[in-house]
Protein backbone atom coordinates (compact mmCIF):
# COMPACT_ATOMS: atom_id res chain seq x y z
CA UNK A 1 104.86 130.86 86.66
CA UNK A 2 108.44 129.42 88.07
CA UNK A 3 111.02 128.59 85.80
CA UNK A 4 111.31 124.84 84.99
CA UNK A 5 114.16 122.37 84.92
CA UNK A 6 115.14 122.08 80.93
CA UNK A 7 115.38 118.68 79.01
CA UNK A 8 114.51 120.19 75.72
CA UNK A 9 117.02 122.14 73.68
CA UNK A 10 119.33 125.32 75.14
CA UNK A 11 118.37 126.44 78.42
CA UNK A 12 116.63 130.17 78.60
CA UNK A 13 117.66 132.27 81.56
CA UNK A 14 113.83 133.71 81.77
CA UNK A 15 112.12 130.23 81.17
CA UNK A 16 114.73 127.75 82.67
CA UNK A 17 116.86 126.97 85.64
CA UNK A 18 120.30 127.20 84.34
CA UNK A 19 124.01 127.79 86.17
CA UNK A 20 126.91 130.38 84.52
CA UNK A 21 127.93 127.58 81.79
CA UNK A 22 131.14 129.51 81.51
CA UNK A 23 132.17 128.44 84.75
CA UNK A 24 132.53 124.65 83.44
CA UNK A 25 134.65 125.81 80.56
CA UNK A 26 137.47 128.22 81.40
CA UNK A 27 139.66 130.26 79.08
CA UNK A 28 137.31 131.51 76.69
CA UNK A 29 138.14 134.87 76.41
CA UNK A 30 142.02 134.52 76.76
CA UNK A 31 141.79 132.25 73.38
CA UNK A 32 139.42 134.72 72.18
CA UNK A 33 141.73 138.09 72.99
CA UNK A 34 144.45 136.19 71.38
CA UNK A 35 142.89 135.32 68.33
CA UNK A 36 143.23 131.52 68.37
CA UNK A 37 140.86 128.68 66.76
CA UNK A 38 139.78 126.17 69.12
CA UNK A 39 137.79 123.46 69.89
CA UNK A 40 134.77 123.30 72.30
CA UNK A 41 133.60 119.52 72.79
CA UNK A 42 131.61 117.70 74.83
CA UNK A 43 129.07 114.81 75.23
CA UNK A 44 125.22 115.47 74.06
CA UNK A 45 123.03 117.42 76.13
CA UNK A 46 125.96 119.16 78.35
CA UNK A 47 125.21 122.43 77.77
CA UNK A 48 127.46 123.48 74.59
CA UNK A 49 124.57 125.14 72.57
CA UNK A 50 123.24 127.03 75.08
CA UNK A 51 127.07 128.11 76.01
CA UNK A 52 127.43 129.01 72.80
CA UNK A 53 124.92 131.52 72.66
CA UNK A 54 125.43 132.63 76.34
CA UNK A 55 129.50 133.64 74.86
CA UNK A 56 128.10 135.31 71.81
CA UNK A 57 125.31 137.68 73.82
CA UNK A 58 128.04 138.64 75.87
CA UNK A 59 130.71 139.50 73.77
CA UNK A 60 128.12 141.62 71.78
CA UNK A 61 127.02 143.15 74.60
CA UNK A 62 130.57 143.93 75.12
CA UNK A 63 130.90 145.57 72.21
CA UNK A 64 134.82 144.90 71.89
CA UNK A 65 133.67 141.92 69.35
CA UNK A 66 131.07 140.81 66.49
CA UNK A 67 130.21 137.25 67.58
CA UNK A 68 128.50 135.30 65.34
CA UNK A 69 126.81 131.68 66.11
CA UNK A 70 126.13 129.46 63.41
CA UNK A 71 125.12 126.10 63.75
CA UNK A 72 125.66 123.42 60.96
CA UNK A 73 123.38 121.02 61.57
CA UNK A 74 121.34 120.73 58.69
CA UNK A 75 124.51 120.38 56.60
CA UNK A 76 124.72 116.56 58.37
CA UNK A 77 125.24 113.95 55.74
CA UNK A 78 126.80 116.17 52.58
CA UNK A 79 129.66 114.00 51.92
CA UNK A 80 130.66 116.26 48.61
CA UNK A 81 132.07 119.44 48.74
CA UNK A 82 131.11 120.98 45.91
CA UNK A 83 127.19 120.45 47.92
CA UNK A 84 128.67 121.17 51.62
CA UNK A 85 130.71 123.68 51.09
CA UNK A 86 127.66 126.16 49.13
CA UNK A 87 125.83 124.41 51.95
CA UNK A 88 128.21 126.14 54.65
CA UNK A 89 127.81 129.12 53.27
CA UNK A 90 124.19 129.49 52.66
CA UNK A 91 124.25 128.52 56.68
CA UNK A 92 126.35 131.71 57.11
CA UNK A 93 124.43 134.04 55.28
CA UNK A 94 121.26 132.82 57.15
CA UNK A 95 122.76 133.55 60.50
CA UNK A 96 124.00 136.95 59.31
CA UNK A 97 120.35 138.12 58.54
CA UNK A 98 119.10 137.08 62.16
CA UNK A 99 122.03 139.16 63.91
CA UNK A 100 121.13 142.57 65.13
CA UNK A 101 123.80 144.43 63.82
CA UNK A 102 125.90 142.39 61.22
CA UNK A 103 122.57 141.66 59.32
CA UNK A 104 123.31 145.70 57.85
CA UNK A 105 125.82 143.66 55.56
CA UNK A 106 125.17 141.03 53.55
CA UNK A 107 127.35 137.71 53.65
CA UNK A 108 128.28 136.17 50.10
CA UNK A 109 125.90 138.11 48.42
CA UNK A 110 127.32 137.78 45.16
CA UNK A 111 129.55 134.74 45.54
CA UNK A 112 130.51 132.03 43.41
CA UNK A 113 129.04 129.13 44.80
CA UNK A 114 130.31 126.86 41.93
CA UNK A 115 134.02 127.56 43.31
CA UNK A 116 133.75 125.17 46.82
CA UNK A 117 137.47 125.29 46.98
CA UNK A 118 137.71 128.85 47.85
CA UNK A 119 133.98 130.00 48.43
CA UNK A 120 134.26 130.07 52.01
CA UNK A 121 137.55 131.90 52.72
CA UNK A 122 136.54 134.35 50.09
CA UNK A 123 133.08 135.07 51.54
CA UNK A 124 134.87 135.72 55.27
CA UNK A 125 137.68 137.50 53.75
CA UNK A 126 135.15 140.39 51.71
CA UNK A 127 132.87 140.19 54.77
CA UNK A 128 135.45 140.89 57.49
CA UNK A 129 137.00 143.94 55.18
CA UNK A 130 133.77 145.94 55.88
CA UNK A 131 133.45 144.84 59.76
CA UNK A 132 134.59 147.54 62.67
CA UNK A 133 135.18 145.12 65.17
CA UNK A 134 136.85 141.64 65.03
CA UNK A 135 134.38 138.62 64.25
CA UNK A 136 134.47 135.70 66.41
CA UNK A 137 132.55 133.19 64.76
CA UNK A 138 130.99 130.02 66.70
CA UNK A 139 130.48 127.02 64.63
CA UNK A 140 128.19 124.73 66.63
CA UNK A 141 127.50 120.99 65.32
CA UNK A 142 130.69 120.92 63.28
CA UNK A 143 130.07 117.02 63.65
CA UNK A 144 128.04 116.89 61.18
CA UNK A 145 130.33 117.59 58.74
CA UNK A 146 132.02 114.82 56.82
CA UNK A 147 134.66 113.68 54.81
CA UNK A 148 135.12 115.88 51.65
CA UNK A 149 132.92 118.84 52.73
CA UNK A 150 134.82 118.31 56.04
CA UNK A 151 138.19 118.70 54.78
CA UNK A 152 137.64 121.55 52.47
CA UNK A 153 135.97 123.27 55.15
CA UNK A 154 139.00 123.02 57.27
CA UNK A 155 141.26 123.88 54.91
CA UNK A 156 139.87 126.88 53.80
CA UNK A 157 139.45 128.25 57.38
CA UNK A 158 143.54 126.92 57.72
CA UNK A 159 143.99 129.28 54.29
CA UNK A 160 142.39 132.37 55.98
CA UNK A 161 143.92 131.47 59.14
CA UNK A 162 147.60 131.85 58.04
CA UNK A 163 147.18 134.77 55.60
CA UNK A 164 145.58 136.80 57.78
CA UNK A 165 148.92 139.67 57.93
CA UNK A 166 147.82 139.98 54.01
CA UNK A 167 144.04 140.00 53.78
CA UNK A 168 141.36 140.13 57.03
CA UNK A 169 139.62 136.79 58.22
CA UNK A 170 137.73 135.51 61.17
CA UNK A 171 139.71 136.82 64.47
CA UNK A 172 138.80 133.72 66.70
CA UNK A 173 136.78 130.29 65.83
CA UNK A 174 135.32 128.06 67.62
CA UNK A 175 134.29 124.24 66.35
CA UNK A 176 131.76 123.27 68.84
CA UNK A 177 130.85 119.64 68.66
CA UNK A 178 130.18 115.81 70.65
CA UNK A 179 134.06 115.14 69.14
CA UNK A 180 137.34 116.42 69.83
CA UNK A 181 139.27 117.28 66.60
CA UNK A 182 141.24 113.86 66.64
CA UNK A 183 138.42 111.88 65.49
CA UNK A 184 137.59 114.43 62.91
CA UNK A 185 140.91 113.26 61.56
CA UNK A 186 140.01 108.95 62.04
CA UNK A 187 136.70 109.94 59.67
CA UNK A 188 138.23 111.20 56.91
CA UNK A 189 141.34 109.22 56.84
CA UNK A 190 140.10 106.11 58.21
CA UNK A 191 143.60 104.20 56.52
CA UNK A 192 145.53 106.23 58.74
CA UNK A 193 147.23 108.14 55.66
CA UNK A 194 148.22 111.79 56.00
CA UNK A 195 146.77 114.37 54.33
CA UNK A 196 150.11 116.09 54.08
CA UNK A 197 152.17 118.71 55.84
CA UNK A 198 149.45 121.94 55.36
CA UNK A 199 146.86 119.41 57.13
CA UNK A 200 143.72 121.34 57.76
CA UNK A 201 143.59 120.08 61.30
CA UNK A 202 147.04 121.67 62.90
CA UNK A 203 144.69 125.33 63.38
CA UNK A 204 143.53 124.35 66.22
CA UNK A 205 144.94 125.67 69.12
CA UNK A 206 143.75 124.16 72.10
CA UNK A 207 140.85 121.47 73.04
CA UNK A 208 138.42 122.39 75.37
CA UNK A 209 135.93 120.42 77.33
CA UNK A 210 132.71 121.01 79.14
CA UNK A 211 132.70 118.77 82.33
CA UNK A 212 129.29 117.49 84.18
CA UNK A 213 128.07 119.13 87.25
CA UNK A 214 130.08 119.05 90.71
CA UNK A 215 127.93 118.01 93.48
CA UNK A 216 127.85 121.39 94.80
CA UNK A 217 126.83 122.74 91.23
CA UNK A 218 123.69 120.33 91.62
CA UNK A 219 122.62 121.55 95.16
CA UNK A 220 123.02 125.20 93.24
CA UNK A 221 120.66 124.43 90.68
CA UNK A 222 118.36 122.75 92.89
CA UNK A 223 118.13 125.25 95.06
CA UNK A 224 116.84 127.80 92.28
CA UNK A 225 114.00 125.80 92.40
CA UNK A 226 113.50 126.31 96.36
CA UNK A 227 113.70 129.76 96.08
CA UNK A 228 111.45 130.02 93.36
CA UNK A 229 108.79 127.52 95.15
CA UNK A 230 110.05 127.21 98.57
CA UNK A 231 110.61 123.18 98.15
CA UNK A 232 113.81 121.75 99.27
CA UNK A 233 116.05 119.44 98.00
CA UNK A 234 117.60 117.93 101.31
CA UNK A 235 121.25 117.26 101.11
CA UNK A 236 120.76 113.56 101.24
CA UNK A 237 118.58 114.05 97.91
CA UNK A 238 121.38 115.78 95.84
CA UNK A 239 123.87 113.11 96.91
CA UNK A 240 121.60 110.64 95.51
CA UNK A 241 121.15 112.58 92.78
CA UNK A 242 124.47 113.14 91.70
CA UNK A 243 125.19 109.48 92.80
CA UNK A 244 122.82 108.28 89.93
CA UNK A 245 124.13 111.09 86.98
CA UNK A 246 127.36 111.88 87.84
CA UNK A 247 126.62 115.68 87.17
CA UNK A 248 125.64 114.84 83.80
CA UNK A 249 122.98 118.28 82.99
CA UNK A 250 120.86 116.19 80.97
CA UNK A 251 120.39 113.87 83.98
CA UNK A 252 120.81 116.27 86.54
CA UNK A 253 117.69 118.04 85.08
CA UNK A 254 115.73 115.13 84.09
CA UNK A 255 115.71 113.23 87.54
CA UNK A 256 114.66 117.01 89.43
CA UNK A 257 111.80 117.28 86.84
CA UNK A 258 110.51 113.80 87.32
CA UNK A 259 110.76 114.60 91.07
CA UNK A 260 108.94 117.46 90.86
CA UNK A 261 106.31 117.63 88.59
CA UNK A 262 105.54 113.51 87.82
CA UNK A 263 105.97 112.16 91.02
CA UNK A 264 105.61 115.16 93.04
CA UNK A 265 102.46 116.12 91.02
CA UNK A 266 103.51 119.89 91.24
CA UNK A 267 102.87 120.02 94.61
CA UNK A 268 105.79 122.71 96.33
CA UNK A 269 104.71 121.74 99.76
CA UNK A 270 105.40 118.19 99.37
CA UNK A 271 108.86 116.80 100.92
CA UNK A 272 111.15 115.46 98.60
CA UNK A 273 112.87 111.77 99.69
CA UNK A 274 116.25 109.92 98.43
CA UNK A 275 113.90 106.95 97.89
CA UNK A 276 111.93 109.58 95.00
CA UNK A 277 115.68 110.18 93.02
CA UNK A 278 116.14 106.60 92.62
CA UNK A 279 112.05 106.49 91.42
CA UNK A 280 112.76 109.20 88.82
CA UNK A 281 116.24 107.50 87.72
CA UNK A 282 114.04 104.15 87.03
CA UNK A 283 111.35 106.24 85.65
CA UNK A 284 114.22 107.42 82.68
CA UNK A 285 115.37 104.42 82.84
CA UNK A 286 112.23 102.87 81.54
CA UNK A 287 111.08 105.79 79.75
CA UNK A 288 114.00 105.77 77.14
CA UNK A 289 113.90 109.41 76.56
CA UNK A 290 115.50 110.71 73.01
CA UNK A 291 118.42 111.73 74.92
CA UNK A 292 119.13 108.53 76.36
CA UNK A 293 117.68 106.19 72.88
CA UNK A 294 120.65 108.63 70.64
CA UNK A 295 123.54 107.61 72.89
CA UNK A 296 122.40 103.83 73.48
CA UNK A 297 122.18 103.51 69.51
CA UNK A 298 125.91 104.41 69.43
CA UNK A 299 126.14 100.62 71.06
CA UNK A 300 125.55 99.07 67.99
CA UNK A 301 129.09 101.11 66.43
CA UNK A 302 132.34 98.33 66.06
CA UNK A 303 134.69 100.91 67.66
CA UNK A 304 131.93 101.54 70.86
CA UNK A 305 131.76 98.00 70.69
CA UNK A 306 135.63 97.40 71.37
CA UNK A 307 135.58 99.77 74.33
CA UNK A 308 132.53 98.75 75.94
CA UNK A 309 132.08 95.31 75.84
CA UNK A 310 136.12 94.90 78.25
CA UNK A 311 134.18 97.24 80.94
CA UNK A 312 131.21 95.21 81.34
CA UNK A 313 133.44 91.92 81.51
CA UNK A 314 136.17 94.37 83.42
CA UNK A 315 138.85 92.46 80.93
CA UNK A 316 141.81 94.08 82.26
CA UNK A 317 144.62 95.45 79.62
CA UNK A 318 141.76 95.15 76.54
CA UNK A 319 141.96 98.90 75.81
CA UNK A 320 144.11 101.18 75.20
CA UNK A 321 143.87 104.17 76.83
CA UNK A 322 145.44 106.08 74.04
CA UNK A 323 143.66 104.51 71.17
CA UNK A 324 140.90 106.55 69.45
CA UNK A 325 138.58 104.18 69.75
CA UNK A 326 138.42 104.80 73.77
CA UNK A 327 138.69 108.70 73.43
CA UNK A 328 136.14 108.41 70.86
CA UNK A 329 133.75 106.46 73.61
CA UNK A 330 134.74 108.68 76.44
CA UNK A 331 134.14 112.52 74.31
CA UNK A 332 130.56 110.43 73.51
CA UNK A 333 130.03 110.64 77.31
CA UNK A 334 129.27 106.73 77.37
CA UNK A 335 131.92 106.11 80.15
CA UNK A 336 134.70 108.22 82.51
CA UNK A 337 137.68 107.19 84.22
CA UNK A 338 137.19 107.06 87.81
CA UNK A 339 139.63 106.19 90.33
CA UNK A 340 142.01 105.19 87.04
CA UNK A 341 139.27 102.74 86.09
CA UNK A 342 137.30 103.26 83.32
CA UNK A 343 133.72 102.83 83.87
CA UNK A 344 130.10 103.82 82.55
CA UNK A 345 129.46 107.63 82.95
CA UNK A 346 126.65 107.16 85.45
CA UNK A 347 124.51 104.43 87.25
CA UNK A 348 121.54 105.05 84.88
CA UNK A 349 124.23 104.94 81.65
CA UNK A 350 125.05 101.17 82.77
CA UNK A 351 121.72 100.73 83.45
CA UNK A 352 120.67 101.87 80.08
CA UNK A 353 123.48 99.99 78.31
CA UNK A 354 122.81 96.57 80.09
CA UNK A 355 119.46 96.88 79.37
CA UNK A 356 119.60 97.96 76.09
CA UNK A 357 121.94 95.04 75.33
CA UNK A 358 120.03 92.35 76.44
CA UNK A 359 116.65 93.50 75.71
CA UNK A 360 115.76 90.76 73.42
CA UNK A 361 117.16 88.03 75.76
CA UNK A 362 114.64 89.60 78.50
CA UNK A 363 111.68 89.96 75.86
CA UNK A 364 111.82 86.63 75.18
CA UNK A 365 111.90 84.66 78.61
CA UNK A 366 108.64 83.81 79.73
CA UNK A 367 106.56 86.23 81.50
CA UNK A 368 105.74 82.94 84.21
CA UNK A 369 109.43 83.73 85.31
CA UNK A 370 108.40 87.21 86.87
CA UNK A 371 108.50 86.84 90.67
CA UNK A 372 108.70 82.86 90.74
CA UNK A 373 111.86 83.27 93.18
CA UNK A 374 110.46 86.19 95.15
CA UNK A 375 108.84 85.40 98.27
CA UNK A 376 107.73 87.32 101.57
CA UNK A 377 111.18 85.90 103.28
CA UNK A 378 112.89 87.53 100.66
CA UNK A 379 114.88 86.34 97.34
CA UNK A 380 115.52 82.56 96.68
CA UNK A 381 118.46 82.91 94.83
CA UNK A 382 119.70 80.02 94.78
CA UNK A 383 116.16 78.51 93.07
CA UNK A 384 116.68 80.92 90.51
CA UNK A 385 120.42 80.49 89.93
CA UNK A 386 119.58 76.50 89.70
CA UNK A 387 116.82 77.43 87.07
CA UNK A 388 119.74 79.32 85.15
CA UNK A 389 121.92 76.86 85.05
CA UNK A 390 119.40 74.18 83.39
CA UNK A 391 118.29 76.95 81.25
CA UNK A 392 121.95 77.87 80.02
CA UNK A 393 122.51 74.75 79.30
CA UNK A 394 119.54 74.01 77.03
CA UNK A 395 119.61 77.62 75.44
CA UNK A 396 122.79 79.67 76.50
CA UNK A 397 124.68 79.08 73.22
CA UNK A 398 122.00 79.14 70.60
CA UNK A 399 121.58 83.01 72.50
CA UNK A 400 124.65 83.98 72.88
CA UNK A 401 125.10 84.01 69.53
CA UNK A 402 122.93 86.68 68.85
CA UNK A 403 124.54 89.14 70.60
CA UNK A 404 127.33 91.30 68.58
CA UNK A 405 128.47 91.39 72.38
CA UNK A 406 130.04 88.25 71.72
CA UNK A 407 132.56 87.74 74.99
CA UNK A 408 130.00 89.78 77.10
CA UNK A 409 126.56 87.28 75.65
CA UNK A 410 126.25 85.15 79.13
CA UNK A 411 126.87 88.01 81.47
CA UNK A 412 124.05 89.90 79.50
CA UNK A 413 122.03 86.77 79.60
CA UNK A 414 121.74 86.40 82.92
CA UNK A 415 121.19 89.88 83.90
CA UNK A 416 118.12 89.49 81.34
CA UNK A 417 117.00 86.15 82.88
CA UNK A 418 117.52 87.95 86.40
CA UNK A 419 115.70 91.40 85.31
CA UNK A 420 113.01 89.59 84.36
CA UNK A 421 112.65 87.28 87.14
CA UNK A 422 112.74 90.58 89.77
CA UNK A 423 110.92 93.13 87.96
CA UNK A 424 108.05 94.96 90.20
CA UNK A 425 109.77 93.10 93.39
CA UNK A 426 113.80 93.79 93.59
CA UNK A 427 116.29 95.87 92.23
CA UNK A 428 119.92 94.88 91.02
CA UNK A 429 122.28 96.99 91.41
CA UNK A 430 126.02 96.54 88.80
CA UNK A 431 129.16 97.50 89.28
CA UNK A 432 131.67 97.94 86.56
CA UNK A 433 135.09 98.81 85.98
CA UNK A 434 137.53 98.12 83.61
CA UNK A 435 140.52 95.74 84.98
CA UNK A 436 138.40 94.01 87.61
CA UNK A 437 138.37 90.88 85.68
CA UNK A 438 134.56 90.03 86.92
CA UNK A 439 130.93 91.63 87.19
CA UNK A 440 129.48 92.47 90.68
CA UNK A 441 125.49 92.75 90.91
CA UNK A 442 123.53 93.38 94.10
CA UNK A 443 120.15 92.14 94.28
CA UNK A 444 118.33 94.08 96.73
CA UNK A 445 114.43 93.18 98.22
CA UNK A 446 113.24 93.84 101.84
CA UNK A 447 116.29 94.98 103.30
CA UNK A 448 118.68 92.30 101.85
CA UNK A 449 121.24 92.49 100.12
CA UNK A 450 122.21 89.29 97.56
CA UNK A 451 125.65 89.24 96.17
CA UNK A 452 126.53 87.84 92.95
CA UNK A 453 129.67 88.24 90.78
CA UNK A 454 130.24 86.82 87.26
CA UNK A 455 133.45 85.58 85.92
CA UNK A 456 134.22 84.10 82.76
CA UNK A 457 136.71 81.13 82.87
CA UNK A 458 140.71 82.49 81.99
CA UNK A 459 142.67 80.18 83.65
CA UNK A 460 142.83 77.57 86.44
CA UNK A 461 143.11 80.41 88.64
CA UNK A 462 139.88 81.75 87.94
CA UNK A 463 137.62 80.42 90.72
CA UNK A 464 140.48 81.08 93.47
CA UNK A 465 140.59 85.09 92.02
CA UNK A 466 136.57 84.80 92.44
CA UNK A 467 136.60 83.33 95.69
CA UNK A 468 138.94 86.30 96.65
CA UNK A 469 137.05 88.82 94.54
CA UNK A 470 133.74 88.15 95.91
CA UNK A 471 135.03 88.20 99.13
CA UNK A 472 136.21 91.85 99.11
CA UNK A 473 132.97 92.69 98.06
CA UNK A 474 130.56 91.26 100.29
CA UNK A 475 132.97 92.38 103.22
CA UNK A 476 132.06 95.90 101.20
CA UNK A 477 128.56 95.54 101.38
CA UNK A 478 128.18 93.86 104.74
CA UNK A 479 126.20 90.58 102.78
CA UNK A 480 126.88 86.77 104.43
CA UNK A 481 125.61 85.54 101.69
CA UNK A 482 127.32 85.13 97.82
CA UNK A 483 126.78 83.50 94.74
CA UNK A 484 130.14 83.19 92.54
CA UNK A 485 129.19 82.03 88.64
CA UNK A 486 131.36 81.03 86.19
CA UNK A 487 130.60 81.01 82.47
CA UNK A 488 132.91 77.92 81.34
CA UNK A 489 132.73 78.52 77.61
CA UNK A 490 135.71 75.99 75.81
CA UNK A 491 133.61 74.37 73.35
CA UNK A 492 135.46 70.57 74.17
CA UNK A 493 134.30 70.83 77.78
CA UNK A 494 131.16 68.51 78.39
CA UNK A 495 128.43 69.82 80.37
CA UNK A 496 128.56 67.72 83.09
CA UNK A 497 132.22 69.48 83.56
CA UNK A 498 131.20 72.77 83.10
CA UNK A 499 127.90 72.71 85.68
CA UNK A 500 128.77 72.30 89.14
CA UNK A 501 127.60 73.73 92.20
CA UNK A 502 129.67 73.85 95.55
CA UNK A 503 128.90 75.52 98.96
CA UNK A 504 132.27 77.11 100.62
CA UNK A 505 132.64 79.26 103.64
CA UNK A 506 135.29 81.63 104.20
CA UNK A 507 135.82 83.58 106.92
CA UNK A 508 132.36 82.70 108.54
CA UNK A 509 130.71 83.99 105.27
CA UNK A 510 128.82 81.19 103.03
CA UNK A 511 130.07 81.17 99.30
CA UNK A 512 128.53 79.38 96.21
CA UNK A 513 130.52 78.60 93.27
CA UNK A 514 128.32 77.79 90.61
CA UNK A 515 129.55 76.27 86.70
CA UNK A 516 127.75 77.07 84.05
């Protein structure tokens, strides 16, 4: 039986297709041979467990180390230390009996659990005395530690870490985790206060990352799969595939497996077509995978909310760059900077995220609005666009104020009213970026291409920045076509102000500027 593209847990080299993970994260071994503590982090589902054991099979194989993996994730949620910390340990000891060789020696067999402060340091320190080789121990989900457990677990580790000339410790550490060590810091301190000179955070030598897939990576990994079956992935199939993830290895796998073995119906002689990627991607999409539902929850978060809501408006200087709150967002693997313009990670990300936002708005239109505006000629847009205006006025407030999404409400609102008006029929397509000031969405059906961009009202000089905005992008996408809307929302303005509707053509290309 072929291996199979992985979506479930680490990848196995004998069950799954998998590429040389060290290859995304250089420099390993050099911290390693010089005996440094580091961090490893990177978004969920990248590939940092199954890295993680990958380094420690080697380095045993190598014989030069003891490398032992431990992962803390049933420690998540032990706040005390005098729980955690016995907690830790008991993780340790477990670990030690399931490795080949350093299961001949017990860990903190006779230890004295009730002393949290020093438990841990102790245990390492006795353990490491009776060791022949240096131990290089991998700590995988240290995010689920938390504030005091957290902080004495650092500490200790910074105690054995600076007396190791006087008694033997742990010869290189990793912390492997969704978060760099900053925001370890911002959860236990979260009024900015120091913990003090010896703070249990200034170990760490270096902060590594493990980036998404390169295009070529994908075609790599694809093509395991051809020579295991003798099915192809054409070229224009892992452009569209990296076009929708972005190299993200959850993705990356997911949309290949829905290609092949859902749509595809395990068939290896069947051809595989761009038009199937973008089928999977809206399969996932739909489907709302655990992968996918765990990082959309982290919407509902104030400090994801202060990042995310400026990219979908494209609010120009609303984030700082620097701030924790965006690295925070960005480690998460909710958005990347592309270009120098922050963005979601991936087409099916802001997909997720737009849909995910506005899902009530879209669950409660009426199903009688599906298709109404969709007819054999192709989309009437500007039907539908006169239907949203009546209906913003009767209901866009009383809605918007359901959304924590406050600023962002009648953007989301209409991209609800419009997903449900073009489900089964059309597809919109969004484009987002921070410091665009607007929102650019492509309805496609039959061919066509229908350009709409969304501005909130900033100044008088809002609709001529639209008129120019819009502009540049139909010229992009080739449309004749546009609709410009702008969401109006000063609460003295009377409706009859704030809905208008004007036809405008610039440069042979027909615009509509539409209030709401």
């Amino acid at each position: 039986m072929p291996r199979v593209f992985n979506i479930a847990g680490p990848c196995v080299p004998e069950k799954h297709y998998m590429l040389p993970t060290e290859a995304r994260c250089a420099d390993l071994r050099r911290l390693i041979d010089e005996e440094l503590f580091f961090v490893i982090h990177a978004a969920r589902q990248s590939g940092k467990t199954t890295l993680m054991h990958g380094l420690a099979e080697t380095l045993n194989n190598q014989g030069q180390y003891h490398a032992l993996y431990c992962s803390l994730e049933t420690v998540q949620g032990i706040h005390e230390a005098q729980t955690g910390i016995p907690a830790v340990v008991r993780r340790l000891a477990s670990a030690v009996e399931m490795h080949p060789v350093l299961s001949r020696q017990p860990f903190a067999k006779d230890a004295d659990l009730t002393d949290y402060t020093n438990v841990l340091r102790v245990s390492f320190t006795r353990f490491c005395q009776g060791l022949d080789h240096p131990l290089v121990v991998l700590f995988d989900e240290v995010d689920c530690l938390a504030e005091g457990t957290l902080i004495s677990f650092l500490r200790q580790l910074r105690d054995g870490y600076v007396n190791r000339a006087a008694a033997p410790f742990v010869h290189s550490l990793a912390l492997v985790g969704m978060r760099n060590i900053r925001d370890y810091k911002a959860r236990v301190r979260p009024d900015r206060e120091t913990l003090g000179t010896a703070s249990p955070f200034n170990i760490v030598s270096e902060s590594l990352t493990l980036r998404n897939f390169s295009r070529d990576e994908i075609d790599a990994l694809y093509a395991q799969h051809t020579e295991a079956t003798g099915q192809v992935f054409p070229a224009e199939v892992v452009n569209q595939a990296f076009d929708w993830t972005r190299g993200q290895p959850w993705l990356v796998n997911a949309v290949a497996r829905e290609m092949v073995e859902k749509i595809g119906e395990r068939d290896w002689g069947r051809k595989l077509e761009p038009a199937m990627v973008e089928d999977a991607a809206q399969r996932i999409i739909l489907r709302r995978d655990t992968h996918i539902d765990s990082l959309m929850e982290r919407l509902k978060e104030e400090r994801v909310r202060r990042v995310v809501e400026p990219i979908l408006l494209g609010t120009e200087g609303a984030v700082r760059r620097l701030d924790d709150d965006y690295l925070y967002v960005r480690d998460l693997g909710l958005i990347r900077e592309d270009d120098d313009a922050p963005r979601p990670a991936n087409r099916i990300y802001a997909e997720v995220m737009v849909r995910t936002l506005s899902y009530d708005s879209q669950r409660d239109l009426p199903v009688s609005l599906e298709g109404r505006w969709i007819t054999p000629q192709g989309v009437d847009l500007d039907g539908l666009l006169r239907e949203f205006q009546q209906f913003w006025r009767e209901n866009g407030e009383a809605w918007a104020k359901r959304y924590d999404y406050q600023e962002a409400a009648p953007h989301l609102i209409l991209q609800a009213f419009l997903q449900r008006v073009v489900n089964g029929g059309a597809s919109v397509a969004r484009e987002f970026a921070l410091g665009r000031g607007r929102l650019d969405l492509c309805v496609s059906h039959g061919g066509r291409h229908y350009v709409i961009e969304l501005k909130l009202r900033r100044s008088v000089q809002t609709v001529k920045e639209g008129l120019e905005q819009i502009a540049g992008y139909m010229d992009a996408t080739g449309a004749q076509d546009g609709w410009l809307i702008i969401f109006d929302r000063r609460p003295r303005i009377p409706w009859k102000r704030r809905l208008y509707w004007r036809k405008l053509t610039r440069q042979g290309r027909r615009i509509r500027v539409i209030g709401c």
